[in-house]
Protein backbone atom coordinates (compact mmCIF):
# COMPACT_ATOMS: atom_id res chain seq x y z
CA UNK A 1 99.45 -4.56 162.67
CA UNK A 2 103.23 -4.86 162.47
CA UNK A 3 103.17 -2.99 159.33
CA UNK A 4 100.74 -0.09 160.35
CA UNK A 5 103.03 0.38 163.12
CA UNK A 6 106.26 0.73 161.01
CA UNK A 7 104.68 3.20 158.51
CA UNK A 8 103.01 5.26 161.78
CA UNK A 9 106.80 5.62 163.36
CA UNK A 10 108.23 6.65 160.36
CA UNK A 11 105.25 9.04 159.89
CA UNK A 12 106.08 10.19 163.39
CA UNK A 13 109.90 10.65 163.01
CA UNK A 14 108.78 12.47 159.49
CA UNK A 15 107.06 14.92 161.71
CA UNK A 16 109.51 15.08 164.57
CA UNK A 17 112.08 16.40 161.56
CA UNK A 18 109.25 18.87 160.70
CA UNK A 19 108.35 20.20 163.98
CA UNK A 20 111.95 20.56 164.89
CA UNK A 21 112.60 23.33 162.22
CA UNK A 22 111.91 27.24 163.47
CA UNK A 23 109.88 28.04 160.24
CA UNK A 24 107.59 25.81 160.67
CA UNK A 25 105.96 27.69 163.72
CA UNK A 26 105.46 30.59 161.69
CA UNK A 27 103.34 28.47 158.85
CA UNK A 28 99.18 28.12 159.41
CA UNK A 29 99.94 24.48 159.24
CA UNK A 30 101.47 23.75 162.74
CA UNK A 31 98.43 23.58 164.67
CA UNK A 32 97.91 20.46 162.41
CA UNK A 33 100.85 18.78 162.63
CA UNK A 34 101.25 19.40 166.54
CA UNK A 35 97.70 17.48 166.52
CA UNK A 36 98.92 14.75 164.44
CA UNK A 37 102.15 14.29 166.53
CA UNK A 38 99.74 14.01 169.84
CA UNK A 39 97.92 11.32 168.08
CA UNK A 40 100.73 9.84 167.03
CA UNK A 41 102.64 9.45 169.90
CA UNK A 42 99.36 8.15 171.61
CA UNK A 43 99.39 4.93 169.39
CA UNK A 44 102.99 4.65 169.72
CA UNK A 45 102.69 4.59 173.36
CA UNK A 46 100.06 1.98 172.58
CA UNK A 47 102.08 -0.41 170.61
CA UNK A 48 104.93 0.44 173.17
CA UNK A 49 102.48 -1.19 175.96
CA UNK A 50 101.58 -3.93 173.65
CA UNK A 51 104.86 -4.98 173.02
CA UNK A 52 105.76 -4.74 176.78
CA UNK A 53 102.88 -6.77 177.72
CA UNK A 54 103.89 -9.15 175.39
CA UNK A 55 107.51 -9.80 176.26
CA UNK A 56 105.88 -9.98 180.19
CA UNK A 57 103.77 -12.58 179.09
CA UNK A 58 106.51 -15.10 177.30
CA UNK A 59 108.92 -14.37 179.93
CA UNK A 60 105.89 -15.42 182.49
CA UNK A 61 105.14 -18.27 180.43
CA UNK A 62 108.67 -19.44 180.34
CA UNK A 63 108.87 -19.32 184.21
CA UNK A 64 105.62 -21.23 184.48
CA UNK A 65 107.48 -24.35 182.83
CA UNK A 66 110.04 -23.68 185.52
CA UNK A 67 111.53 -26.39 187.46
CA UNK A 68 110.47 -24.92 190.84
CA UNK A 69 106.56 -24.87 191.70
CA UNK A 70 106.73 -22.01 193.58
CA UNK A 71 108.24 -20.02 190.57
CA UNK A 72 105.21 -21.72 188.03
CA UNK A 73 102.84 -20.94 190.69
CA UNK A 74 103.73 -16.80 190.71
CA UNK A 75 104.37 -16.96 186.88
CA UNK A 76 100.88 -18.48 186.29
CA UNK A 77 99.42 -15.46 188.91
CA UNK A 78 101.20 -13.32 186.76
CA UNK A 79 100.11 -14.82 183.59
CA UNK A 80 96.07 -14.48 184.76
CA UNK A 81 96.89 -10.72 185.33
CA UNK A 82 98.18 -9.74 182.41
CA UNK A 83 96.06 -11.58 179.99
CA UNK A 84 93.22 -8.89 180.89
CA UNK A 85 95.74 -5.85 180.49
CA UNK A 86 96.51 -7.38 176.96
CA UNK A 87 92.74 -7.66 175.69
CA UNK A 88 92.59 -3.80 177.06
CA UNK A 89 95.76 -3.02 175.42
CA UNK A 90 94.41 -4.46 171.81
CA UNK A 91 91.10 -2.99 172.47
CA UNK A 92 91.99 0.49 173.02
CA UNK A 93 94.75 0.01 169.85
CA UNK A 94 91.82 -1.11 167.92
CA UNK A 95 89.57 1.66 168.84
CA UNK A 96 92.34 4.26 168.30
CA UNK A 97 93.37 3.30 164.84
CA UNK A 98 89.68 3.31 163.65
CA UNK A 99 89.44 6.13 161.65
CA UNK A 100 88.02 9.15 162.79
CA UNK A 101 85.29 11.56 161.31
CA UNK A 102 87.00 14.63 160.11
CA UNK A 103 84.06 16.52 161.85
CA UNK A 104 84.97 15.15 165.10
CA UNK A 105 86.55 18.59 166.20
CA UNK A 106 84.51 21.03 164.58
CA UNK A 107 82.28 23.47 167.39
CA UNK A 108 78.29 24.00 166.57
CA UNK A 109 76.15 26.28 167.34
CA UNK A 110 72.44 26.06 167.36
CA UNK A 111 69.95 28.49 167.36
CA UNK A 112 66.56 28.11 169.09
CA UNK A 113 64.03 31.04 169.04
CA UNK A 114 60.40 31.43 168.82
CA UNK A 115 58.77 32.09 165.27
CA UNK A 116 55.15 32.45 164.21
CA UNK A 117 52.94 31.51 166.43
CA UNK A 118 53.09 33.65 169.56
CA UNK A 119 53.25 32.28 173.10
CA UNK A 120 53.02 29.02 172.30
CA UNK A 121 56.03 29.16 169.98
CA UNK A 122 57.67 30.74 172.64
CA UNK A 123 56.95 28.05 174.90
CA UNK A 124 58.10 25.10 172.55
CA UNK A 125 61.32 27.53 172.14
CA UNK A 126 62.07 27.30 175.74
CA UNK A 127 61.26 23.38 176.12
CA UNK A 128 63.36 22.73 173.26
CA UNK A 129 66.50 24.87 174.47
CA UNK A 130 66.01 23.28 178.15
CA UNK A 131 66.12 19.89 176.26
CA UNK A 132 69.38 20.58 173.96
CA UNK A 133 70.90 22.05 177.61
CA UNK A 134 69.95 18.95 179.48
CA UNK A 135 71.36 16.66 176.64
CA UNK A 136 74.35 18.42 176.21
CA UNK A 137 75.08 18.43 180.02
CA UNK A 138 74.57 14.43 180.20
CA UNK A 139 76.94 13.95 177.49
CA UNK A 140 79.71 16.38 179.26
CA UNK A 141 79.54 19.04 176.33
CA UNK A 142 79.59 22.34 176.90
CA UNK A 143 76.87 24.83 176.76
């Protein structure tokens, strides 16, 4: 992952230069790149965390080798809690460098309405429209 994260920092100081120039608010292609900066800066945040996490975890380990049982007694606390933030921290990395369908951001619009078949199409029309409104309310889309 160490090298995905090198080429996505340089990616994001490549668009940092980019964004940075007036002209380029004036071009159709901002939009995009302000998106990919957002998602950028997300996983960077992410390996950020990661590498935080990391460093808290050998400097805990080191301490629970300590001399003083007290100290190795905290360090090991310290060591159960962040194990858990860790396998988060990877998980959510993991999830957010899976690439994404290019579709993911597109709207859609659907059409329901009664053909052939008089009130009983009419009928099936309305079921099926109180179904796609029910659906899309469970899965928090808008309607």
């Amino acid at each position: 992952m160490d090298d995905k994260e090198t080429k996505l920092r340089a990616e994001l100081s490549e668009l940092d230069k980019k964004l940075q120039d007036p002209a380029v608010f004036s071009d159709a292609s901002y939009p995009k790149l302000a998106r990919r900066k957002s998602q950028l800066d997300e996983l960077i945040a992410l390996f950020d965390e990661r590498q935080h996490l990391n460093d808290a975890r050998a400097q805990a380990k080191e301490m629970s080798t300590a001399g003083d049982a007290e100290l190795a007694e905290l360090a090991r606390a310290e060591l159960d809690e962040i194990e858990p933030r860790i396998e988060a921290n990877q998980a959510t990395l993991t999830e957010a460098l899976t690439p994404q369908d290019p579709n993911n951001d597109r709207d859609v619009i659907i059409e329901i309405r009664a053909a052939a078949g008089g009130d009983e199409s009419s009928l099936f029309a309305g079921e099926l429209y109180r179904m796609y409104i029910r659906w899309a309310e469970t899965h928090g889309y808008k309607s």
